[in-house]
C-alpha atoms as a PDB file:
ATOM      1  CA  UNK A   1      14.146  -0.083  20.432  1.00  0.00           C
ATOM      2  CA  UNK A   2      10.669   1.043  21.599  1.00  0.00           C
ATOM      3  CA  UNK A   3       7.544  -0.862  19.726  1.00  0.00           C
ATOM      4  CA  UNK A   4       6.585   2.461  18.523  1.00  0.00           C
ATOM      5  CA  UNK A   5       9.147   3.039  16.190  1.00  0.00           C
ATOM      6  CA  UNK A   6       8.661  -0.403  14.648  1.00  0.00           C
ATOM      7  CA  UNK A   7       5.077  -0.131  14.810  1.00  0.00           C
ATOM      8  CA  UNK A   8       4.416   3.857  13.708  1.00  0.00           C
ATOM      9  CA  UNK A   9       5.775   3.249   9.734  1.00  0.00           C
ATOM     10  CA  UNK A  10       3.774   0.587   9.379  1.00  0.00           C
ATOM     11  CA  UNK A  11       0.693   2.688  10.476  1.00  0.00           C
ATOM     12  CA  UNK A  12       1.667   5.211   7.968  1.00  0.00           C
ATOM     13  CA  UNK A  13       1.954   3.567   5.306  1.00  0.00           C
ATOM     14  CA  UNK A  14      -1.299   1.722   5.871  1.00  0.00           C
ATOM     15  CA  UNK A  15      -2.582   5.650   5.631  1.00  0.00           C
ATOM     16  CA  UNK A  16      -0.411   6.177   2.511  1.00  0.00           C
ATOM     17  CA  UNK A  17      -1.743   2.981   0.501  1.00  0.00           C
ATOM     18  CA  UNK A  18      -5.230   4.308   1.428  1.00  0.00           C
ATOM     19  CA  UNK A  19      -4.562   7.467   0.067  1.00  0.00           C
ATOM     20  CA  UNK A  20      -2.633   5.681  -2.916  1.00  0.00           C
ATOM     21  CA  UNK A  21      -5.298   3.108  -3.438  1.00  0.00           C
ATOM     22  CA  UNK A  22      -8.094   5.478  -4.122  1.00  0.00           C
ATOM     23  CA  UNK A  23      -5.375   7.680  -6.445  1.00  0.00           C
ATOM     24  CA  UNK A  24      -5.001   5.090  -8.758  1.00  0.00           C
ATOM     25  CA  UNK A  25      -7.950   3.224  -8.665  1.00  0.00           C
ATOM     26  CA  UNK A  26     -10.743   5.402  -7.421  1.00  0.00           C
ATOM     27  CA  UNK A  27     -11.793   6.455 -10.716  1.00  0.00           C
ATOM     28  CA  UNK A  28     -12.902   3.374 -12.144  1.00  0.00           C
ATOM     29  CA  UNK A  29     -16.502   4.058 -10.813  1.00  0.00           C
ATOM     30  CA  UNK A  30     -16.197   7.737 -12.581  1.00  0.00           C
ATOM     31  CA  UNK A  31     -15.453   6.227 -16.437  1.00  0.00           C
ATOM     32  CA  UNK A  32     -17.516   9.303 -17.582  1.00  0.00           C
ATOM     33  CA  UNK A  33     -15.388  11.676 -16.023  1.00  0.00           C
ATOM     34  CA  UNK A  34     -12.827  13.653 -18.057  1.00  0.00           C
ATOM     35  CA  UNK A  35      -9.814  12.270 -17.847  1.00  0.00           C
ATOM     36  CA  UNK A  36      -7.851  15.617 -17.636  1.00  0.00           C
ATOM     37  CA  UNK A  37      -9.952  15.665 -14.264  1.00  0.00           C
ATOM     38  CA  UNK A  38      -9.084  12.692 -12.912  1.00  0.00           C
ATOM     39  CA  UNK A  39      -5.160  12.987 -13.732  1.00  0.00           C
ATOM     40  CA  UNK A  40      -5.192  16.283 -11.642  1.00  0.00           C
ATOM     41  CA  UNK A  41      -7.739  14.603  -8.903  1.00  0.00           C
ATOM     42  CA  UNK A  42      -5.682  11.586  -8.665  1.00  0.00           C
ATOM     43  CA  UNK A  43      -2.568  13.728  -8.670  1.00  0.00           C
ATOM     44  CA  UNK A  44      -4.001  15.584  -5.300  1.00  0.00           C
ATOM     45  CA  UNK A  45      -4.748  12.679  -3.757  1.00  0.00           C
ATOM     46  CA  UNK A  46      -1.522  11.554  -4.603  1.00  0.00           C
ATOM     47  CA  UNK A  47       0.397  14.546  -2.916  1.00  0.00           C
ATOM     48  CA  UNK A  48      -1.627  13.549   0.495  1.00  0.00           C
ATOM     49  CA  UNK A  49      -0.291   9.753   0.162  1.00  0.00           C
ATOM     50  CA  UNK A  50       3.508  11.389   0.141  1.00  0.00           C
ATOM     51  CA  UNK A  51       2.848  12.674   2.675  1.00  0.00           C
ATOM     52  CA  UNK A  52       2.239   9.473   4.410  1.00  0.00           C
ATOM     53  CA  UNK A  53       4.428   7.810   2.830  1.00  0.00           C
ATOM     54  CA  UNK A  54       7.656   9.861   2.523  1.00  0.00           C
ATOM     55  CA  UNK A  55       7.805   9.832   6.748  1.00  0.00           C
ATOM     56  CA  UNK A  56       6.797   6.310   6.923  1.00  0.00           C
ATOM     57  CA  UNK A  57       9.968   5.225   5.317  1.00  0.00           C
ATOM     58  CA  UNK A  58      12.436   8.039   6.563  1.00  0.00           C
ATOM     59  CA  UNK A  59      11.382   6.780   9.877  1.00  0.00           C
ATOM     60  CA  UNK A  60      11.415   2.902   9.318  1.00  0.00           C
ATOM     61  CA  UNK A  61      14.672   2.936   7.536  1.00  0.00           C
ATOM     62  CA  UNK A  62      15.661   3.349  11.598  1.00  0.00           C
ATOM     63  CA  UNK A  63      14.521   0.221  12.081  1.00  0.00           C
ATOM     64  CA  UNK A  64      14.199  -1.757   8.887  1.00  0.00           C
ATOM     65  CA  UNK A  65      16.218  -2.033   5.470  1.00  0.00           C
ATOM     66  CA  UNK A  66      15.223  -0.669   2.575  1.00  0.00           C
ATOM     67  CA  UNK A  67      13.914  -4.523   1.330  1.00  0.00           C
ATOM     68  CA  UNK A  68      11.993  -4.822   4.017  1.00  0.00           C
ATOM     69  CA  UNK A  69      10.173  -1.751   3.988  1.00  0.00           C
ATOM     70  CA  UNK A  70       9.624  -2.031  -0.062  1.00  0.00           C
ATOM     71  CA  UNK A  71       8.457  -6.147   1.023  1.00  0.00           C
ATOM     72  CA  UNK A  72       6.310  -4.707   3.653  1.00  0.00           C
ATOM     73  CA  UNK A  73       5.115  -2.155   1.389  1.00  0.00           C
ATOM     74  CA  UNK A  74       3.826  -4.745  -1.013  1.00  0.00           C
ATOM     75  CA  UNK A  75       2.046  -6.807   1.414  1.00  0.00           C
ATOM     76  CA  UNK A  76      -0.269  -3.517   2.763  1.00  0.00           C
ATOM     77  CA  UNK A  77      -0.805  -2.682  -0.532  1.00  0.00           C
ATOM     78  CA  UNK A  78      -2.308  -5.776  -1.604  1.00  0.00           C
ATOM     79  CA  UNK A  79      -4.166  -6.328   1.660  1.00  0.00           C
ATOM     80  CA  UNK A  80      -5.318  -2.146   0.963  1.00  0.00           C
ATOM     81  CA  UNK A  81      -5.861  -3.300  -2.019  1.00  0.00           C
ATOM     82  CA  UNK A  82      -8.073  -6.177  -1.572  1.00  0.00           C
ATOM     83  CA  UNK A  83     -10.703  -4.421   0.955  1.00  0.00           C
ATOM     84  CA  UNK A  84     -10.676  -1.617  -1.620  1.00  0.00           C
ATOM     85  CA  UNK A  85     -11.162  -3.970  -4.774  1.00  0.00           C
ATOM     86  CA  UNK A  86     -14.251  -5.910  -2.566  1.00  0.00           C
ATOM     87  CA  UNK A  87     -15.654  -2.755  -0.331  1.00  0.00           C
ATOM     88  CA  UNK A  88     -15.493   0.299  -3.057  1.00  0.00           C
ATOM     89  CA  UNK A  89     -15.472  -1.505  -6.454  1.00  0.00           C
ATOM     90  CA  UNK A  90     -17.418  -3.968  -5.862  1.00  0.00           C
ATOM     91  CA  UNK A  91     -15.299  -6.643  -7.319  1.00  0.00           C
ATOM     92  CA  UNK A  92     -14.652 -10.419  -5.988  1.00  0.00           C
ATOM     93  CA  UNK A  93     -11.352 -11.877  -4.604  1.00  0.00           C
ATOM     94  CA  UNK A  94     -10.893 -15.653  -6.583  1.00  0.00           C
ATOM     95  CA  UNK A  95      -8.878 -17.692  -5.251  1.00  0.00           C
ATOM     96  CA  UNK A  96      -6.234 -17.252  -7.641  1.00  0.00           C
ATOM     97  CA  UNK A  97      -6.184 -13.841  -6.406  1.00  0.00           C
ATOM     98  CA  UNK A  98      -5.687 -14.844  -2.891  1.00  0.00           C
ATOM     99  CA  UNK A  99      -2.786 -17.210  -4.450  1.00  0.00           C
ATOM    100  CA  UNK A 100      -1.073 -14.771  -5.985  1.00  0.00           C
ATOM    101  CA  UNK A 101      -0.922 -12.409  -2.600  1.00  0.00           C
ATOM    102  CA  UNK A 102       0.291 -15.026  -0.614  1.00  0.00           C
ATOM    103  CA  UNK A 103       3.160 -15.372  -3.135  1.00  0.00           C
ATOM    104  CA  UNK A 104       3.680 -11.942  -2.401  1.00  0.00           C
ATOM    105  CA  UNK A 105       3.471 -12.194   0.899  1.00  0.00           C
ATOM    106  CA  UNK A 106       5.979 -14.898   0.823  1.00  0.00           C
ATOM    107  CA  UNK A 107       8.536 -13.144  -0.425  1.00  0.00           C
ATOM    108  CA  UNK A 108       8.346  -9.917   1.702  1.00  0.00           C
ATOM    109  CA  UNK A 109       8.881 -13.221   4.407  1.00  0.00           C
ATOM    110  CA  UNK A 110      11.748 -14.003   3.206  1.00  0.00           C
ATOM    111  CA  UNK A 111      12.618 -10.134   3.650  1.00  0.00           C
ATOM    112  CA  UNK A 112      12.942 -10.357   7.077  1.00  0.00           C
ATOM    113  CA  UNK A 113      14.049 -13.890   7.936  1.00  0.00           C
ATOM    114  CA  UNK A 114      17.239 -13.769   9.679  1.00  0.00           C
ATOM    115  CA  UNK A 115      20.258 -15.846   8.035  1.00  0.00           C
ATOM    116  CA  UNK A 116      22.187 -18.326   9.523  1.00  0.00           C
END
């Protein structure tokens, strides 16, 4: 199987958990806003990460199960996650933070380790 069609879903749904990230979270720094507003922003934004994401797992399900994409799902979305939380929001990553993701990331290992 060509590295592309492993290597293409993950790609998009790197896009998607952009898209997702800033959906969900992107309004923190707008508190002020109306929240009517931000529902129907975050809605849009939310339309462009299905768009992403909808193809990144029809495609992957070629080449990965259904855990694996949900496992490797979680892991981009906390790593997404973490640059967002540090770069737009300003916030710190504690250690228990970091602790917490590698549990994560643990168990999306487990995902794809191959039984005896």
């Amino acid at each position: 199987m060509p590295m592309l069609d492993r290597l293409l879903p993950i790609g998009l749904l790197f896009v998607s958990n952009i898209f997702m990230t800033f959906a969900w979270y992107g309004h923190l720094k707008f508190k002020n806003a109306p929240i009517l507003l931000v529902i129907v922003i975050s809605w849009g934004i939310a339309l462009i990460e299905y768009c992403f994401a909808i193809p990144a797992n029809r495609m992957g399900s070629a080449v990965y199960s259904a855990a694996q994409l949900k496992g490797m799902q979680e892991v981009i979305t906390l790593t997404v996650f973490a640059g967002f939380s540090v770069l737009y929001l300003g916030q710190k990553i504690t250690l228990n933070h970091l602790i917490g993701f590698a549990l994560i990331a643990a168990g999306a290992f487990f995902l794809f380790r191959t039984q005896s």
